[in-house]
PDB file of N, CA and C in Angstrom:
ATOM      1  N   UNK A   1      97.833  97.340 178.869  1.00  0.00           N
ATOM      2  CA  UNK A   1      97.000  97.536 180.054  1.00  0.00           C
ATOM      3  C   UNK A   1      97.728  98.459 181.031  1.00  0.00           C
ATOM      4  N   UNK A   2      96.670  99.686 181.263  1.00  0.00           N
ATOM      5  CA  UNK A   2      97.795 100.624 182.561  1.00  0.00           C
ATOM      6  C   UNK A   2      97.656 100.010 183.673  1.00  0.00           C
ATOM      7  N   UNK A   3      98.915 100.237 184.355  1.00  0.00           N
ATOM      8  CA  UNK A   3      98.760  99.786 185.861  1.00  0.00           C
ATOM      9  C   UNK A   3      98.641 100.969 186.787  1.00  0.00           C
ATOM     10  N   UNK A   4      97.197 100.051 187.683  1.00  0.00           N
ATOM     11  CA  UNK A   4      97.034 101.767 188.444  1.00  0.00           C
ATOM     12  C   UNK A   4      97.311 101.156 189.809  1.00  0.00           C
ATOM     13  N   UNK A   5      98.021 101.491 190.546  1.00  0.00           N
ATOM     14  CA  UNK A   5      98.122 101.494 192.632  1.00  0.00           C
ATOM     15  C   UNK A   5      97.076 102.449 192.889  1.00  0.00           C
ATOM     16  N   UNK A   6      97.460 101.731 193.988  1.00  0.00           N
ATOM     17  CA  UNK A   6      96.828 102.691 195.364  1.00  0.00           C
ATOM     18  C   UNK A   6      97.509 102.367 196.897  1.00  0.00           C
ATOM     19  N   UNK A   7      98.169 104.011 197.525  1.00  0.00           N
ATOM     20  CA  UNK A   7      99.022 103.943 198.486  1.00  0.00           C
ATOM     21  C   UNK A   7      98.525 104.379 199.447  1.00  0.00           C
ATOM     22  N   UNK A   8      99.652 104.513 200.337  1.00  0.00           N
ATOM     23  CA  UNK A   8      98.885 105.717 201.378  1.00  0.00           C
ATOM     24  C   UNK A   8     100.221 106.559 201.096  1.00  0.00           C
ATOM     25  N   UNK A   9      99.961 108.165 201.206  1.00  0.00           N
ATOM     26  CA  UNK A   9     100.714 109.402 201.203  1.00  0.00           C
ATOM     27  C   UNK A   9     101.709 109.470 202.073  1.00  0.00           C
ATOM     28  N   UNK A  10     101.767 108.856 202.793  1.00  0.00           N
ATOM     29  CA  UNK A  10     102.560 108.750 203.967  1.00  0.00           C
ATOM     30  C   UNK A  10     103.309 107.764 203.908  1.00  0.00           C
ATOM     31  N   UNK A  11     103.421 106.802 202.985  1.00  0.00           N
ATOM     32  CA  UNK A  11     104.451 105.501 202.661  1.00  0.00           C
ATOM     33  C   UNK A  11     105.605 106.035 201.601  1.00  0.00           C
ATOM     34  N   UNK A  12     106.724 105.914 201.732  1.00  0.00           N
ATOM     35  CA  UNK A  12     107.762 106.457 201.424  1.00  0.00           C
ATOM     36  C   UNK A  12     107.566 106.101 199.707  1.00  0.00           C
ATOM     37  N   UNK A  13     108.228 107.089 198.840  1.00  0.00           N
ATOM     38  CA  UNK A  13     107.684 106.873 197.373  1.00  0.00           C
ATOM     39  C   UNK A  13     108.347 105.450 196.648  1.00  0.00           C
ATOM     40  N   UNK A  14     108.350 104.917 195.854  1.00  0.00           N
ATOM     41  CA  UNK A  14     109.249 103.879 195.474  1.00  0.00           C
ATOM     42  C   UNK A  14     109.320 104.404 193.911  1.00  0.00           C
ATOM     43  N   UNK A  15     110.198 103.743 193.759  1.00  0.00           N
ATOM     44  CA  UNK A  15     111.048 104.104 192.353  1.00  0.00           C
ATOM     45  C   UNK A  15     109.696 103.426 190.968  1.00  0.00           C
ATOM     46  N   UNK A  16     109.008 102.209 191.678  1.00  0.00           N
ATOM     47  CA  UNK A  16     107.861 101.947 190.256  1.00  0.00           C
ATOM     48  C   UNK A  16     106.350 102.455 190.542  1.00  0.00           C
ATOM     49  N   UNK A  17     106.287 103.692 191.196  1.00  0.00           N
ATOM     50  CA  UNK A  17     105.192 104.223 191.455  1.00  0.00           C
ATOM     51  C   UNK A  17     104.705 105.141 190.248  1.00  0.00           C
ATOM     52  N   UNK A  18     106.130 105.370 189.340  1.00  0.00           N
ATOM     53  CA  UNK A  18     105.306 106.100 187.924  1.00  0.00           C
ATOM     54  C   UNK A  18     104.591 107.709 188.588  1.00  0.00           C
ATOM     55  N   UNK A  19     103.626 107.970 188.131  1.00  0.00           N
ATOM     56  CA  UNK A  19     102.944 109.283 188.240  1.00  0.00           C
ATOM     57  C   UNK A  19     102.217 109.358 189.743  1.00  0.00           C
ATOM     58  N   UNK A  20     102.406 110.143 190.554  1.00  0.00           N
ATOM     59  CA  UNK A  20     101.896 110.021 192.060  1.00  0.00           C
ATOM     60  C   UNK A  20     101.052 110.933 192.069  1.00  0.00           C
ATOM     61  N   UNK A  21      99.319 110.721 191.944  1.00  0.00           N
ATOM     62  CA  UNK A  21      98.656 111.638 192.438  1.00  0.00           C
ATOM     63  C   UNK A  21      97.918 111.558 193.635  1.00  0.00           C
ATOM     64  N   UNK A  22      97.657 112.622 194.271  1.00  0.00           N
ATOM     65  CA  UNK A  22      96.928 112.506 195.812  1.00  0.00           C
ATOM     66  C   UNK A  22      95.398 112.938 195.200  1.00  0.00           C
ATOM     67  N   UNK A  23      94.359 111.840 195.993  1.00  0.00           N
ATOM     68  CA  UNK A  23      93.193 112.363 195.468  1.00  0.00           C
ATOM     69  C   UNK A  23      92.346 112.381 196.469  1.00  0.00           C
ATOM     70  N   UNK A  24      92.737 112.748 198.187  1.00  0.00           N
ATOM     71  CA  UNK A  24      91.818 113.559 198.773  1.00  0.00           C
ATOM     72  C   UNK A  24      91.601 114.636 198.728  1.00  0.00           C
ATOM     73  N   UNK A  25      90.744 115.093 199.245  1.00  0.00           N
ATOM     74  CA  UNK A  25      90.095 116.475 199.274  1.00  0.00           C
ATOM     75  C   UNK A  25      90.763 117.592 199.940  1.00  0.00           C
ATOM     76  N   UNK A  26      91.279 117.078 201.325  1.00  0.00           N
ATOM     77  CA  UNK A  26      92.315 117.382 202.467  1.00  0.00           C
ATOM     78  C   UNK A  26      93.636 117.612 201.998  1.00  0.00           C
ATOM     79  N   UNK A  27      94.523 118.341 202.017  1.00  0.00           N
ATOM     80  CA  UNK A  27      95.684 117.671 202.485  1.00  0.00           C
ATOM     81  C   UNK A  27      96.414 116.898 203.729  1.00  0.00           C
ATOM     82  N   UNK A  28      96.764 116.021 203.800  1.00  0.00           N
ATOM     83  CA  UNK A  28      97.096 114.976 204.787  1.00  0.00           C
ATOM     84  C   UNK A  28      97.703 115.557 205.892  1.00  0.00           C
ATOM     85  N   UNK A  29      97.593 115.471 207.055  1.00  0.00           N
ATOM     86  CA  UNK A  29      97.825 115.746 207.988  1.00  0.00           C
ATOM     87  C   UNK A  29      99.226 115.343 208.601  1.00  0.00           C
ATOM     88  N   UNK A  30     100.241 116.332 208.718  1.00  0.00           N
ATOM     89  CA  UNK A  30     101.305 116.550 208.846  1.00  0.00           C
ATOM     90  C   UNK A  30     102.547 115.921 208.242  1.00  0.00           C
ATOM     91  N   UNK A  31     102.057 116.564 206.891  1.00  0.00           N
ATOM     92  CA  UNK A  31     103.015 115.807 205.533  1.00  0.00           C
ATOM     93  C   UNK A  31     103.520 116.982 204.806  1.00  0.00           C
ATOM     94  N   UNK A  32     104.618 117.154 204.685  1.00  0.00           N
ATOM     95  CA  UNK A  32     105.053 118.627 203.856  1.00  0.00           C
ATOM     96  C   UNK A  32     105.426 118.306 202.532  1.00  0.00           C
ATOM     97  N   UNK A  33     104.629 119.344 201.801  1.00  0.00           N
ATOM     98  CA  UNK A  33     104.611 119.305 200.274  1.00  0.00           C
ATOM     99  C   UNK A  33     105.965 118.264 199.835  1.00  0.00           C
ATOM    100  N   UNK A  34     107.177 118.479 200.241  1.00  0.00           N
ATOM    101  CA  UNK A  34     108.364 117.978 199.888  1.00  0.00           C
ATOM    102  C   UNK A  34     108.509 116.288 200.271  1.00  0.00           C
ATOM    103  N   UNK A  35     108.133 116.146 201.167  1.00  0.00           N
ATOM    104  CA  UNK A  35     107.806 114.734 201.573  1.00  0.00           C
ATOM    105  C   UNK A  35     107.177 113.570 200.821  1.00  0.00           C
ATOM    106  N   UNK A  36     105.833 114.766 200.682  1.00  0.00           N
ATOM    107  CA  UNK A  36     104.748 113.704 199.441  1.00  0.00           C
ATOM    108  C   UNK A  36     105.167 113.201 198.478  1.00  0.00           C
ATOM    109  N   UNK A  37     106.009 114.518 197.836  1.00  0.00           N
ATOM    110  CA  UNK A  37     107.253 113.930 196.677  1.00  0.00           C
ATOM    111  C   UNK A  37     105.724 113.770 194.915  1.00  0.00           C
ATOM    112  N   UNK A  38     104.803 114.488 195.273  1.00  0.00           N
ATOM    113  CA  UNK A  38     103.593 114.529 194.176  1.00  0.00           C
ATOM    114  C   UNK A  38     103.559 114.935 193.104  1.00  0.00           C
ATOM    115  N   UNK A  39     102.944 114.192 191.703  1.00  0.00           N
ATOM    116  CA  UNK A  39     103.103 114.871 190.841  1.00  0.00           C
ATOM    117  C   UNK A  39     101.707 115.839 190.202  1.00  0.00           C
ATOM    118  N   UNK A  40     101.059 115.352 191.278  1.00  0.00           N
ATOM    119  CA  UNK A  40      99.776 116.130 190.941  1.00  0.00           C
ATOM    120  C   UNK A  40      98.623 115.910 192.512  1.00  0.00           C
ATOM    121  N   UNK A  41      97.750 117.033 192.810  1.00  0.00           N
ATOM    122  CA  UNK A  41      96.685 116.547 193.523  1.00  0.00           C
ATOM    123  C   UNK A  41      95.569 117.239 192.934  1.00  0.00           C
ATOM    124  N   UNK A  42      94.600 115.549 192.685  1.00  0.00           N
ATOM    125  CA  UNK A  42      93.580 116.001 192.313  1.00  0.00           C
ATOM    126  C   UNK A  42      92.431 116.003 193.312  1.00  0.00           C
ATOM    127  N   UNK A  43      92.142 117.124 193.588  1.00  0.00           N
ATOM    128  CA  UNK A  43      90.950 117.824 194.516  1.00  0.00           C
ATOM    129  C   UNK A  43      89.954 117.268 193.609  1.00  0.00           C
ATOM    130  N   UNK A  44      90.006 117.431 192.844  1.00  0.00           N
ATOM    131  CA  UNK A  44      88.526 117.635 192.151  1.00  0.00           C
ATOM    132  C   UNK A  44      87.268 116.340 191.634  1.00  0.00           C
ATOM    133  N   UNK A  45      88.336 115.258 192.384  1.00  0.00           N
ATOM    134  CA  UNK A  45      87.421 113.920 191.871  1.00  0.00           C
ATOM    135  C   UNK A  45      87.626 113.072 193.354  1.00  0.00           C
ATOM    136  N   UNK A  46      87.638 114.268 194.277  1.00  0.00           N
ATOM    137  CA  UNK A  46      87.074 113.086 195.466  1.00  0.00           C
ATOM    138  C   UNK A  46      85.912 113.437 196.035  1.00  0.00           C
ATOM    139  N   UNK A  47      85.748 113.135 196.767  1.00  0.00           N
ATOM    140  CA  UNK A  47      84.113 112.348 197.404  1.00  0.00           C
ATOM    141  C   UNK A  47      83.795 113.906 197.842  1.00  0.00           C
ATOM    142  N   UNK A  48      82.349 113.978 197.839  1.00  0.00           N
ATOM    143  CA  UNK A  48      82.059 115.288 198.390  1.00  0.00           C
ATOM    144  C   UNK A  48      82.228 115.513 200.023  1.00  0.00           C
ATOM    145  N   UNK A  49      82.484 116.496 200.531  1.00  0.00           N
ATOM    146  CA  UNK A  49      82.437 116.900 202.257  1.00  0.00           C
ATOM    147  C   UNK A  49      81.279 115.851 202.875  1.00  0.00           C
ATOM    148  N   UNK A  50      79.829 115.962 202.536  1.00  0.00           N
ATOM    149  CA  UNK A  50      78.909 115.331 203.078  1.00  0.00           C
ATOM    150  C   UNK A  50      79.091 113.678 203.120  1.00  0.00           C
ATOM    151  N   UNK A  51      79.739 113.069 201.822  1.00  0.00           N
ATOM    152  CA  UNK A  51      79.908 111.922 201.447  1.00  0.00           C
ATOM    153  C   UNK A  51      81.164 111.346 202.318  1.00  0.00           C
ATOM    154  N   UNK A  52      81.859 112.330 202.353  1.00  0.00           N
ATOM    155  CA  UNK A  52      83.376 111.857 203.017  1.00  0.00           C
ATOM    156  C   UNK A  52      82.998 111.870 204.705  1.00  0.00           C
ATOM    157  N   UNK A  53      82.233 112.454 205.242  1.00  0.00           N
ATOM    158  CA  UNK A  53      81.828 112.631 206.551  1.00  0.00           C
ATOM    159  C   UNK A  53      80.818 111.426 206.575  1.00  0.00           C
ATOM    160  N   UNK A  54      79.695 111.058 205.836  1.00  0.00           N
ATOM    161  CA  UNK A  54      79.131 110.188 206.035  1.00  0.00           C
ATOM    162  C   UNK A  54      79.617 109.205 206.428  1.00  0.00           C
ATOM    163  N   UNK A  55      80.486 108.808 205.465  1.00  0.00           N
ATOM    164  CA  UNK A  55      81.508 107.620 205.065  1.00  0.00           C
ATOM    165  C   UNK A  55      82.031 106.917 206.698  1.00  0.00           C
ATOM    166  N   UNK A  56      83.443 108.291 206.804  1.00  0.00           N
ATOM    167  CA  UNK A  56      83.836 108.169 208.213  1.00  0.00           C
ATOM    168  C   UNK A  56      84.926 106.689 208.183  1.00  0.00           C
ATOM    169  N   UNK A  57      84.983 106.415 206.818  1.00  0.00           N
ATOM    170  CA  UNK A  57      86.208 105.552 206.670  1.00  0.00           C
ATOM    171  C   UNK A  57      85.438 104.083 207.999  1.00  0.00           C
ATOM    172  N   UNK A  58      84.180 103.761 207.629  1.00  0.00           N
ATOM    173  CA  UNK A  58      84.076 102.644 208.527  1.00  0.00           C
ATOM    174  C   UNK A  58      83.689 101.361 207.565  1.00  0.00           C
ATOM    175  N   UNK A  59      84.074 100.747 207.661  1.00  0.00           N
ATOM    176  CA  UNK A  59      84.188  99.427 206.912  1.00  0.00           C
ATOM    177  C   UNK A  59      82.784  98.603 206.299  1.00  0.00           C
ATOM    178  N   UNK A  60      82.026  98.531 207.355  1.00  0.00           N
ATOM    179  CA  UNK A  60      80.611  98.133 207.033  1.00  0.00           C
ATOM    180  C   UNK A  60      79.669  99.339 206.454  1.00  0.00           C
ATOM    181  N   UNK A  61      80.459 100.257 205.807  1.00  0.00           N
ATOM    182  CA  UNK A  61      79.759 101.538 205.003  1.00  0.00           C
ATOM    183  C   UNK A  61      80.182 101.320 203.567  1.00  0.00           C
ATOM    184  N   UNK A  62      81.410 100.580 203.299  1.00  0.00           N
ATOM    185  CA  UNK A  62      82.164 100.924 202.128  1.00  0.00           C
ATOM    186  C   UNK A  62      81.691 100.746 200.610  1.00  0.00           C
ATOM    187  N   UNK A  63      80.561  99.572 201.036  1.00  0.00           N
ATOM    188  CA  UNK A  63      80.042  98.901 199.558  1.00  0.00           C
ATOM    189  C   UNK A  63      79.016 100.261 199.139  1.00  0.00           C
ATOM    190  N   UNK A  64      78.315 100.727 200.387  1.00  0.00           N
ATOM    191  CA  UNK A  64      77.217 101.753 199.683  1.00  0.00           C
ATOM    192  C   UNK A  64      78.168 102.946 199.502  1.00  0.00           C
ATOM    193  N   UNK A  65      79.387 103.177 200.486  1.00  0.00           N
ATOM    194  CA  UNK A  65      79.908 104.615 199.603  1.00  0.00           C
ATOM    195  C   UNK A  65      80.516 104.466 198.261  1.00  0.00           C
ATOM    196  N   UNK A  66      80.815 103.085 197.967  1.00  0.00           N
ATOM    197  CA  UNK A  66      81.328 103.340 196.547  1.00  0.00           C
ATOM    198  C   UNK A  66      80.592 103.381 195.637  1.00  0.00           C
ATOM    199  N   UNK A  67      79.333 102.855 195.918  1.00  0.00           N
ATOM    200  CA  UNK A  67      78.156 103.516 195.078  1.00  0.00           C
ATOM    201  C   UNK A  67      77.772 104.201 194.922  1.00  0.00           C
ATOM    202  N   UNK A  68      77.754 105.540 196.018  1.00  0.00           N
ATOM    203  CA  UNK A  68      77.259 106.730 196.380  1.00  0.00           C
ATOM    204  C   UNK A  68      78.048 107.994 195.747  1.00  0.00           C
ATOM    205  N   UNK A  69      79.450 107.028 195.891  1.00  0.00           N
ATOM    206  CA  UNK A  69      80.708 107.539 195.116  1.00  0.00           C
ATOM    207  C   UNK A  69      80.650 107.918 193.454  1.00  0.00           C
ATOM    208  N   UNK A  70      80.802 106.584 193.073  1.00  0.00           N
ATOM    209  CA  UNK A  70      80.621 106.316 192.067  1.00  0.00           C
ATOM    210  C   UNK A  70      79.845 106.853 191.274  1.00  0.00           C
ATOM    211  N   UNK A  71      78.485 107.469 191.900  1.00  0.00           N
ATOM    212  CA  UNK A  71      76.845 108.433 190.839  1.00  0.00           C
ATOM    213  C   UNK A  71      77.783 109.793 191.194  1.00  0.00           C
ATOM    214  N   UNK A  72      78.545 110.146 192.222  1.00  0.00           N
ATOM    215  CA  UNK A  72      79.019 111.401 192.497  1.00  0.00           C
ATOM    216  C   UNK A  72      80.166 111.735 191.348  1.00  0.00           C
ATOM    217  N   UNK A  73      80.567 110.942 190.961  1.00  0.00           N
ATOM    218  CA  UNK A  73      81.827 110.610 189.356  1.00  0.00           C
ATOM    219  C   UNK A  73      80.983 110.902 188.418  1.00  0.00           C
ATOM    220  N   UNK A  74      79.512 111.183 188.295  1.00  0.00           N
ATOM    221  CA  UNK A  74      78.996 111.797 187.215  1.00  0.00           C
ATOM    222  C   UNK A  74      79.095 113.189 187.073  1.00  0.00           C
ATOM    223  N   UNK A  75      79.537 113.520 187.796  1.00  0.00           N
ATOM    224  CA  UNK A  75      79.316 115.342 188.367  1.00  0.00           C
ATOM    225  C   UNK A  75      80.331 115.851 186.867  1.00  0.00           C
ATOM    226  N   UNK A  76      79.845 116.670 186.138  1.00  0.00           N
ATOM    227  CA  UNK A  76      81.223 117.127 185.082  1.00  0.00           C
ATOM    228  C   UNK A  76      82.476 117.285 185.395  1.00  0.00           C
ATOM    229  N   UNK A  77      82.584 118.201 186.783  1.00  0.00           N
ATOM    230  CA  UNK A  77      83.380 118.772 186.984  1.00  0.00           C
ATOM    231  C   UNK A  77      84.513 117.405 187.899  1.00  0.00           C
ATOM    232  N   UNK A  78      83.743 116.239 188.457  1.00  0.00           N
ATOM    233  CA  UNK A  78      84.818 115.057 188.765  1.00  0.00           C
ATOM    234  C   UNK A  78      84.774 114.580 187.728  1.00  0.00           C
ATOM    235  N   UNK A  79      83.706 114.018 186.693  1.00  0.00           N
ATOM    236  CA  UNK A  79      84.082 113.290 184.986  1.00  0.00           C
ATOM    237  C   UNK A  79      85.588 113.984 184.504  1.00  0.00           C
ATOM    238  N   UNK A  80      85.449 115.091 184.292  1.00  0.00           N
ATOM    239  CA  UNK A  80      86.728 115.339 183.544  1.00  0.00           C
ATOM    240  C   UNK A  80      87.677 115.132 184.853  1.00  0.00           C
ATOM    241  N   UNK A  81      87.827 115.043 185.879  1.00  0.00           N
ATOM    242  CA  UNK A  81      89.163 115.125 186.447  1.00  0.00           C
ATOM    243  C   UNK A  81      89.642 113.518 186.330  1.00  0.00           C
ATOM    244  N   UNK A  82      88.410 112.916 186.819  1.00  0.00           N
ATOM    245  CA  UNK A  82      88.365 111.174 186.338  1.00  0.00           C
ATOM    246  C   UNK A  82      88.977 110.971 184.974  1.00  0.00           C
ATOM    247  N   UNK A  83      88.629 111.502 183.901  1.00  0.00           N
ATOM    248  CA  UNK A  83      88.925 111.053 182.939  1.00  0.00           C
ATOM    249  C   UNK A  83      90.729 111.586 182.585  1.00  0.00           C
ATOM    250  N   UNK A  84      90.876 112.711 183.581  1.00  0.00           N
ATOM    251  CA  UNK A  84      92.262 112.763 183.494  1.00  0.00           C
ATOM    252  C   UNK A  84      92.693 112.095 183.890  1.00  0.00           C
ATOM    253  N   UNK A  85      92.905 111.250 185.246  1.00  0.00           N
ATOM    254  CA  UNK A  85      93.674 110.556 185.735  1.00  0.00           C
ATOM    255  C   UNK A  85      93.179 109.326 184.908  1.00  0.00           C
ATOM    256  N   UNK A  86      92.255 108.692 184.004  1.00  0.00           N
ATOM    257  CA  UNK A  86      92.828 107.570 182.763  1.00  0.00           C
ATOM    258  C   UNK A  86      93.826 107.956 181.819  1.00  0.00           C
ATOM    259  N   UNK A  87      93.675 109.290 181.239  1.00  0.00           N
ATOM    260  CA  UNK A  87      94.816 109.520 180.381  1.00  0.00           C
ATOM    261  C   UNK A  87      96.304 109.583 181.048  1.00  0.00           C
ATOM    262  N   UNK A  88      96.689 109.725 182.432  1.00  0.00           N
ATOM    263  CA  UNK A  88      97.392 109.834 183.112  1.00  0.00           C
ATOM    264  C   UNK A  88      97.921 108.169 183.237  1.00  0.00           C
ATOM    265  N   UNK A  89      96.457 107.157 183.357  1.00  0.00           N
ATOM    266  CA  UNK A  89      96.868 105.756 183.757  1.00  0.00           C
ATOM    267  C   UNK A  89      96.928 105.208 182.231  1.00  0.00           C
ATOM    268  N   UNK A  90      97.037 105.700 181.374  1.00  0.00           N
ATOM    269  CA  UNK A  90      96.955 104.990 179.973  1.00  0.00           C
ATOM    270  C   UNK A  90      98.768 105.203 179.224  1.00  0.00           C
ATOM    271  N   UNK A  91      98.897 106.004 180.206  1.00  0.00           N
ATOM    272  CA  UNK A  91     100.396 106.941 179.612  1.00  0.00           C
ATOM    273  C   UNK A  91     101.717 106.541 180.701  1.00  0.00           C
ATOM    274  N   UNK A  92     101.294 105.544 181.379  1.00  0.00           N
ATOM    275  CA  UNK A  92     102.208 104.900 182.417  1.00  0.00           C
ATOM    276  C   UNK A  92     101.464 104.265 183.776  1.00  0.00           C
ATOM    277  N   UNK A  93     102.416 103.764 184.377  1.00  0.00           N
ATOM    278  CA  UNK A  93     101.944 103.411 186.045  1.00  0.00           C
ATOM    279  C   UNK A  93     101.190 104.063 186.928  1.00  0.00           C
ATOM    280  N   UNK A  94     100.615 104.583 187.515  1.00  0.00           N
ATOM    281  CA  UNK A  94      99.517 105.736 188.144  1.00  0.00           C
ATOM    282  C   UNK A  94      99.538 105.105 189.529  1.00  0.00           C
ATOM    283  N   UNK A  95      99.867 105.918 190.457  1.00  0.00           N
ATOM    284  CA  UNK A  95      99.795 105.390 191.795  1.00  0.00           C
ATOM    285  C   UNK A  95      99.169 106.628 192.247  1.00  0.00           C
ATOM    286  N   UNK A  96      97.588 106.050 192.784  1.00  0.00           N
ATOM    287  CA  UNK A  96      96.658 107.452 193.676  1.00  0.00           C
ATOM    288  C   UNK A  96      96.967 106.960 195.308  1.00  0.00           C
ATOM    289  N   UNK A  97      97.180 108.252 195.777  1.00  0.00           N
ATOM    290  CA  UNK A  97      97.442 108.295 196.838  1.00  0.00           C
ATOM    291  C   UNK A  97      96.144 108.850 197.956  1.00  0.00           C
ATOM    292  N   UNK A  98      96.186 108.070 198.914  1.00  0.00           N
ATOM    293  CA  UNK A  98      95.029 108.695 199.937  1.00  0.00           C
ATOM    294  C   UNK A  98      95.788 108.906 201.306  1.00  0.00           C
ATOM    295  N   UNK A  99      95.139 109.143 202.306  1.00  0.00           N
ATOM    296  CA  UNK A  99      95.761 109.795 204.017  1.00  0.00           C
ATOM    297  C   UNK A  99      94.966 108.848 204.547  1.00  0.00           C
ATOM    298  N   UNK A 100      93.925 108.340 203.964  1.00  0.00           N
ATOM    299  CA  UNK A 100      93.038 107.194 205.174  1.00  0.00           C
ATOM    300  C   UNK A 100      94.334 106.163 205.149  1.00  0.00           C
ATOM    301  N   UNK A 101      93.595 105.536 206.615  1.00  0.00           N
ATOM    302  CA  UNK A 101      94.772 104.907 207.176  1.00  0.00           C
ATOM    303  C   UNK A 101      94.346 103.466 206.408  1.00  0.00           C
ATOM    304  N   UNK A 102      93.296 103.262 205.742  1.00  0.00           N
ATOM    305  CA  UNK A 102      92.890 102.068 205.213  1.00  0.00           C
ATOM    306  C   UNK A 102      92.903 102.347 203.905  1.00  0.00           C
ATOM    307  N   UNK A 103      93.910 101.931 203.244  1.00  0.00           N
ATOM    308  CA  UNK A 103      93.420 102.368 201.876  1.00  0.00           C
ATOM    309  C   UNK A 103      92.260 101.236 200.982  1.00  0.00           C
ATOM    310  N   UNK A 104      92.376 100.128 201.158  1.00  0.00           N
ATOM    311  CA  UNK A 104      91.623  99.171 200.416  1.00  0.00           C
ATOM    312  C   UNK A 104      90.132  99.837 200.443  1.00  0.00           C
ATOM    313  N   UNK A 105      90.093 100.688 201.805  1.00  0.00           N
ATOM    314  CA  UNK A 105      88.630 101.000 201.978  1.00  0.00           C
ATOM    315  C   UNK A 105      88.312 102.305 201.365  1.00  0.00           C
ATOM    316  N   UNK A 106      89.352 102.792 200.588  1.00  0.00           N
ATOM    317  CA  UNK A 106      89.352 104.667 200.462  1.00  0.00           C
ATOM    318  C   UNK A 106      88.867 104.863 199.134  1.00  0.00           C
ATOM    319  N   UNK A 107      88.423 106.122 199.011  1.00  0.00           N
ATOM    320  CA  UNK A 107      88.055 106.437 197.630  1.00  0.00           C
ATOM    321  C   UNK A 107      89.047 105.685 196.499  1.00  0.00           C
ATOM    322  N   UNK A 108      90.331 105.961 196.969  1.00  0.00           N
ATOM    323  CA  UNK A 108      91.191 105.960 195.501  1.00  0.00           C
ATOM    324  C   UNK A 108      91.017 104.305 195.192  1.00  0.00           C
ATOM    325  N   UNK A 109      90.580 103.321 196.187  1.00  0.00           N
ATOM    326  CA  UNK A 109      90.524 102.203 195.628  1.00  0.00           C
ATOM    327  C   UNK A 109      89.481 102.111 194.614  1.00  0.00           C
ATOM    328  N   UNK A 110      88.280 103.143 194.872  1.00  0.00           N
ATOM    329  CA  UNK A 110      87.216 103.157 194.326  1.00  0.00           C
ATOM    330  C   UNK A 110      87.924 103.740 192.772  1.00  0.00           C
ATOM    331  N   UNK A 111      88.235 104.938 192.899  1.00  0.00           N
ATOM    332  CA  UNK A 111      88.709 104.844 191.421  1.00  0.00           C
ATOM    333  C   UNK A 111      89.813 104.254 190.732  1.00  0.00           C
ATOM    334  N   UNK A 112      91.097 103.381 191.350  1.00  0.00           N
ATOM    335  CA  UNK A 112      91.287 102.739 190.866  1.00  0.00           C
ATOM    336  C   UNK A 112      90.811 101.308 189.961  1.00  0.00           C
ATOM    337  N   UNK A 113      89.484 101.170 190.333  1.00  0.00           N
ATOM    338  CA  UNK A 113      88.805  99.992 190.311  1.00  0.00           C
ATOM    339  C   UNK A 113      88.546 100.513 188.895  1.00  0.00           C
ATOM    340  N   UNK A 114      87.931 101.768 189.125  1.00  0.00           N
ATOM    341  CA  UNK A 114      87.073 102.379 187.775  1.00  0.00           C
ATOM    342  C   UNK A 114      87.877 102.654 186.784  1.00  0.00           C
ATOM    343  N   UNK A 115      89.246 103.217 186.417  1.00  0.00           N
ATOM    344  CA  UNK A 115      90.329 103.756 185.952  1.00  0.00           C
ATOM    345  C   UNK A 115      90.944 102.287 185.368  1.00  0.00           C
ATOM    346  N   UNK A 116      90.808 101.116 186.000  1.00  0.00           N
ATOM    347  CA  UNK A 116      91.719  99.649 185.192  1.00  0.00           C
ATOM    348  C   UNK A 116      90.758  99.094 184.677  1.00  0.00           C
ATOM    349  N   UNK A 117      89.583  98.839 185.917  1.00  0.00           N
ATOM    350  CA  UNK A 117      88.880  97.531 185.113  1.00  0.00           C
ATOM    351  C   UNK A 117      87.461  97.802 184.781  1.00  0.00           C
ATOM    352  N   UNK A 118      87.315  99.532 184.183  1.00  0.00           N
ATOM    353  CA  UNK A 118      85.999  99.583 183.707  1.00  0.00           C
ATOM    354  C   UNK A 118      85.852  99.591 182.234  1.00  0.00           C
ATOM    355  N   UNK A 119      84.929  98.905 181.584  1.00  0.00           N
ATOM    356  CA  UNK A 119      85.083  99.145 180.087  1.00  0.00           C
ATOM    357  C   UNK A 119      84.008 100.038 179.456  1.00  0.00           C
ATOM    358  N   UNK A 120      84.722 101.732 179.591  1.00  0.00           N
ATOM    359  CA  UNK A 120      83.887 102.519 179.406  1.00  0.00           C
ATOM    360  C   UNK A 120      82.718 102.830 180.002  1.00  0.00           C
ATOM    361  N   UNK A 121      81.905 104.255 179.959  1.00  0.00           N
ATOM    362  CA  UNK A 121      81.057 104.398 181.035  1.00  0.00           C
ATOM    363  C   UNK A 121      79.827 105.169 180.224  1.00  0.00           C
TER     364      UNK A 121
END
């Protein structure tokens, strides 16, 4: 079974974080490449501009954006980036990284959810 995290970008790296990818859209706001310490950012499987603005990171939104999310993970062009970061979580520890200050509420929880405990799609 892979083990997948979810951090925030801004929490100092730890030694069992395994493969560190960032999967907002943004880069994080006043974090220098060297800091992040990343082994990959994937742009390409987060939430769209409209979706991420909708969103607005507010708590009583989260159940419908991960749904909203989630039909947006059909898009080809996030399927394959999704499906990279399983081969990524199948091949070691996978820790996705986000800049929201909430992560439980952030996309990457959303695809962590999808990436451990989905059985196929």
């Amino acid at each position: 079974m892979s083990k997948v995290q979810v951090r925030r970008v801004y929490d100092a790296p730890e030694s069992s974080d395994g493969k560190r990818v960032l999967v907002d859209r943004l880069w994080p706001r006043g974090l220098s490449k060297e800091k992040a310490k990343l082994d990959d950012w994937c742009k390409q499987v987060s939430p769209s501009t409209e979706l991420r603005k909708w969103y607005a990171h507010d708590p009583d939104k989260f159940e419908e954006f991960a749904g909203r999310y989630r039909a947006e993970l059909d898009d080809p062009e996030r399927a394959e980036a999704l499906d990279g970061l399983r081969t990524d979580a199948a091949a070691g520890t996978l820790t996705l990284l986000t800049a929201a200050k909430r992560d439980d509420i952030s996309e990457a929880t959303v695809l962590a959810e999808l990436i451990s405990g989905e059985s196929g799609s």
